[in-house]
C-alpha atoms as a PDB file:
ATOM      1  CA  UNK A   1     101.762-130.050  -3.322  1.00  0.00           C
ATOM      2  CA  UNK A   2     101.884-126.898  -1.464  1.00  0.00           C
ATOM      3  CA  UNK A   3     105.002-124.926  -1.886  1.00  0.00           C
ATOM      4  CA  UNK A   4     105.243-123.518   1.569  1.00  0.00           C
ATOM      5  CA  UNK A   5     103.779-124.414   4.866  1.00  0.00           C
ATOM      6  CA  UNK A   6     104.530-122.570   7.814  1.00  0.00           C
ATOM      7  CA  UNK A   7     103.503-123.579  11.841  1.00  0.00           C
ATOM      8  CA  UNK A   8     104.861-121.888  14.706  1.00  0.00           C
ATOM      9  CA  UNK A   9     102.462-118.667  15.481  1.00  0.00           C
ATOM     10  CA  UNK A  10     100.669-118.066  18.549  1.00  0.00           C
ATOM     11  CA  UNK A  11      99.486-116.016  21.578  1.00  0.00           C
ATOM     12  CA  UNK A  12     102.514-115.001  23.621  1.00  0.00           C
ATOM     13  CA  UNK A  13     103.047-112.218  26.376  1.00  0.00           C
ATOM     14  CA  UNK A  14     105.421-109.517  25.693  1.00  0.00           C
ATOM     15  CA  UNK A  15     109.135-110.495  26.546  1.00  0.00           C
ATOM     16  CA  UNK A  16     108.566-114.245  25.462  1.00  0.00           C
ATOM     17  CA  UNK A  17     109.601-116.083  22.436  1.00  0.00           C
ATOM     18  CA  UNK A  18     108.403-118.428  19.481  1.00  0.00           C
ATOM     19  CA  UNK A  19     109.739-120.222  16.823  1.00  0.00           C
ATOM     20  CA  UNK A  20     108.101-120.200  13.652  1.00  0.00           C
ATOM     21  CA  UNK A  21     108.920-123.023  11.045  1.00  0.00           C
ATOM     22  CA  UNK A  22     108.343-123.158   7.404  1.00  0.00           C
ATOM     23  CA  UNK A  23     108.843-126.509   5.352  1.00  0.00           C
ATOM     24  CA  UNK A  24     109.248-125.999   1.549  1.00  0.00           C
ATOM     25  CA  UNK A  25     109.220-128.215  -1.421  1.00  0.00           C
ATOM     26  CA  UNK A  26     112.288-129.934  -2.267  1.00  0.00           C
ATOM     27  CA  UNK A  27     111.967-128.120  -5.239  1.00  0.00           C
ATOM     28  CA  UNK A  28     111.185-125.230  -4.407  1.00  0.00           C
ATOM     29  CA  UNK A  29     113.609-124.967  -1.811  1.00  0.00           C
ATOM     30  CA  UNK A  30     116.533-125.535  -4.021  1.00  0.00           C
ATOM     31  CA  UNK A  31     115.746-123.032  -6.648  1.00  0.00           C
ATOM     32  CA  UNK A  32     114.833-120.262  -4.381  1.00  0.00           C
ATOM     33  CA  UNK A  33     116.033-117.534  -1.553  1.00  0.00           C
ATOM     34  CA  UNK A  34     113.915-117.426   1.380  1.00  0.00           C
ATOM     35  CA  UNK A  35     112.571-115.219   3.766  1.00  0.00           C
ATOM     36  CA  UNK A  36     110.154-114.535   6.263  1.00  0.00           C
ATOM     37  CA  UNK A  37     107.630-111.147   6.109  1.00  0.00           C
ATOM     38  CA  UNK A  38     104.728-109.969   8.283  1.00  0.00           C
ATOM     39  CA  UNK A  39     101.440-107.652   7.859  1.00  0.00           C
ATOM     40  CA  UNK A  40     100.201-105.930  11.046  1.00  0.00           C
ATOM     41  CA  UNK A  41      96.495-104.911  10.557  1.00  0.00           C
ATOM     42  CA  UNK A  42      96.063-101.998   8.202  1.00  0.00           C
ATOM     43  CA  UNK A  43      99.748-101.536   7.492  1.00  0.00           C
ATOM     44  CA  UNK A  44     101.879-103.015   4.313  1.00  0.00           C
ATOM     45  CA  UNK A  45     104.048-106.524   4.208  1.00  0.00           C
ATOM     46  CA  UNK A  46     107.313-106.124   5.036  1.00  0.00           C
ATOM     47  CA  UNK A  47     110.195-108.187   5.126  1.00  0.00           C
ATOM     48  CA  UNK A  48     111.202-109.375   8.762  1.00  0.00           C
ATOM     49  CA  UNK A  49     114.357-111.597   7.779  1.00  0.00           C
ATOM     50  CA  UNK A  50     115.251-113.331   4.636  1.00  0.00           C
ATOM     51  CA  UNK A  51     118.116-113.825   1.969  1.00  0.00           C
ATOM     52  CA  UNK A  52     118.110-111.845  -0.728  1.00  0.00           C
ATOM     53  CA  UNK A  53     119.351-112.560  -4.177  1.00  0.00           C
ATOM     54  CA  UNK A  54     123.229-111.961  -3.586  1.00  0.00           C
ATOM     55  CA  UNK A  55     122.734-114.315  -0.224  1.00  0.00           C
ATOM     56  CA  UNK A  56     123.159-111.781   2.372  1.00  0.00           C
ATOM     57  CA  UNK A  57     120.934-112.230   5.076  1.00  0.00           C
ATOM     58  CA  UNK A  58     119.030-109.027   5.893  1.00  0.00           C
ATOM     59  CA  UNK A  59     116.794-108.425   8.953  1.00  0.00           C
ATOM     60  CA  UNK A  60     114.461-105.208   9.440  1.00  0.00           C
ATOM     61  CA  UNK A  61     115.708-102.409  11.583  1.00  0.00           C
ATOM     62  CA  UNK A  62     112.542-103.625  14.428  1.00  0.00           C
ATOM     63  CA  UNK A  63     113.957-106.883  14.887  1.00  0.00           C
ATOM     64  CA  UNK A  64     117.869-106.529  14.762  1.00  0.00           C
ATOM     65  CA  UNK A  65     119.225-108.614  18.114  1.00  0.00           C
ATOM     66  CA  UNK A  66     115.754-110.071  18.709  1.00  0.00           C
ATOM     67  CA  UNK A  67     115.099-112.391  15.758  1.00  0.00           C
ATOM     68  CA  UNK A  68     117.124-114.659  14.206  1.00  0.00           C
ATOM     69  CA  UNK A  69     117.096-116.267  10.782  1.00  0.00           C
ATOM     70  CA  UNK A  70     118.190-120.100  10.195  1.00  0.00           C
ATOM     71  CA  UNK A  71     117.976-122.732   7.675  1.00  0.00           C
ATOM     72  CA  UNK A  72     118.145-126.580   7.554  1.00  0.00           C
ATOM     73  CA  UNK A  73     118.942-127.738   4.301  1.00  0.00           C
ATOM     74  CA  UNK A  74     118.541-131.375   5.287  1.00  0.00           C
ATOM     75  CA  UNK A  75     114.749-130.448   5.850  1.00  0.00           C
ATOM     76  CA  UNK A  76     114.292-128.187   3.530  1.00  0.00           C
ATOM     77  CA  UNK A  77     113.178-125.508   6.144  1.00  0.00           C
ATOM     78  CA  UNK A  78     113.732-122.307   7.507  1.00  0.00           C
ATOM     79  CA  UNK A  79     113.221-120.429  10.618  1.00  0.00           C
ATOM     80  CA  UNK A  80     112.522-117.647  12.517  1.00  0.00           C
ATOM     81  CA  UNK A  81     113.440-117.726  16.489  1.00  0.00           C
ATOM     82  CA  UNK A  82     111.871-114.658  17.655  1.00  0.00           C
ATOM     83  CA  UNK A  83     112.908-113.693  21.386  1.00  0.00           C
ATOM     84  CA  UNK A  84     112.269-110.968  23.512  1.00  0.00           C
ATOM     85  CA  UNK A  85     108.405-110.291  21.823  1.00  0.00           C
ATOM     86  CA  UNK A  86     106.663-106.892  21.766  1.00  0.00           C
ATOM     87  CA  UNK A  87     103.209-106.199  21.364  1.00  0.00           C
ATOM     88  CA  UNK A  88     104.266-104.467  17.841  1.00  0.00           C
ATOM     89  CA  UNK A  89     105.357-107.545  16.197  1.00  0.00           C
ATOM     90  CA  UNK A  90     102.159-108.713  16.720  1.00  0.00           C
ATOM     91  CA  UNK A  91     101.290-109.808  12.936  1.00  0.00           C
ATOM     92  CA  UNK A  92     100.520-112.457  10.427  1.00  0.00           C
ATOM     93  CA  UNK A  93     104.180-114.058   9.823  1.00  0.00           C
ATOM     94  CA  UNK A  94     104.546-115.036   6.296  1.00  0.00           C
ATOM     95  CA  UNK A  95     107.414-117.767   4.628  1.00  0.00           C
ATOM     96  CA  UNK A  96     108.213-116.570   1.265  1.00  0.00           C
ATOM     97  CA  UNK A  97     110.728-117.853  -1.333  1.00  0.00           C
ATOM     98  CA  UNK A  98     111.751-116.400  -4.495  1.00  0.00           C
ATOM     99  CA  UNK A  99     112.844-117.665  -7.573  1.00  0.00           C
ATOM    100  CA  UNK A 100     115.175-115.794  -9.586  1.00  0.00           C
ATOM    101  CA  UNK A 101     115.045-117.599 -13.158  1.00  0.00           C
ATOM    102  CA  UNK A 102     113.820-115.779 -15.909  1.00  0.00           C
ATOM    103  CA  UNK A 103     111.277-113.344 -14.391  1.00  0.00           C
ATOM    104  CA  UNK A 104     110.827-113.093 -10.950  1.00  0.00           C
ATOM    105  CA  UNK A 105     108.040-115.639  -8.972  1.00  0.00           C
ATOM    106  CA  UNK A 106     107.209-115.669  -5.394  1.00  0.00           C
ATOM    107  CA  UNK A 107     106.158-118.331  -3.293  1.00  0.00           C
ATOM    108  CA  UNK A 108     103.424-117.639  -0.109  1.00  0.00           C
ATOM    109  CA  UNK A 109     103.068-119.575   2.689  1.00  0.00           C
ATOM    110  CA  UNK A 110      99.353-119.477   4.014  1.00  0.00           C
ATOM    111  CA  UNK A 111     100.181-117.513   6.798  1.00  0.00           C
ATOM    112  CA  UNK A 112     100.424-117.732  11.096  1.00  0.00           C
ATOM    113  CA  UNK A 113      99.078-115.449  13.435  1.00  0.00           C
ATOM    114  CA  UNK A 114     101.761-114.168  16.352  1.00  0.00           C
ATOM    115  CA  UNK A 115      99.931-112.290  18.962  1.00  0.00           C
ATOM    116  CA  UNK A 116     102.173-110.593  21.390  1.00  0.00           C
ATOM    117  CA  UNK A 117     100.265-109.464  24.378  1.00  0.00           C
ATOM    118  CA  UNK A 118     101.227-106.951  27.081  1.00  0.00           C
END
């Protein structure tokens, strides 16, 4: 079974919005934090928005007011509403989950394309 699948991504004009949607694993979703990250063309992952290990939700700097993080534990899902779209978050959008036992293990989702245009 794949861990995480993600859905949600898109072509989009700048000031426009999408939701992006990533179903887990029932197991994986209990024994994990979860986040979303994102890697522009020729630049490093980063984290967009995602709960760390302490549960505080943390967003990057870029998206602050613009993004928002949300969970459904009934679905075992998590998502990113991303309003207000600029041509720099124009990335591949990654779900990611993390378990904490013993030594560290992350979880990828395949991947969606968001393509802000302007």
């Amino acid at each position: 079974q794949v861990p995480l699948v993600e859905s949600g991504g898109g072509l989009v004009q700048a000031g426009g919005s999408l939701r992006l949607s990533c179903i887990a694993s029932e197991t994986i979703f209990r024994i994990t934090t979860m986040g979303w990250y994102r890697q522009a063309p020729g630049k490093q992952r980063e984290l967009v928005a995602g709960i760390g290990r302490g549960g505080s939700l943390t967003y990057a700097d870029s998206v602050k007011g613009r993004f928002t993080f949300s969970r459904d534990n009934a679905k075992n899902a998590v998502y990113l509403q991303m309003n207000s779209l600029k041509p720099e978050d124009t990335a591949v959008y990654y779900c990611n989950a993390v378990d904490w036992v013993g030594q560290r293990k992350d979880y990828w989702g395949q991947g969606t394309q968001v393509t802000v245009s302007s």
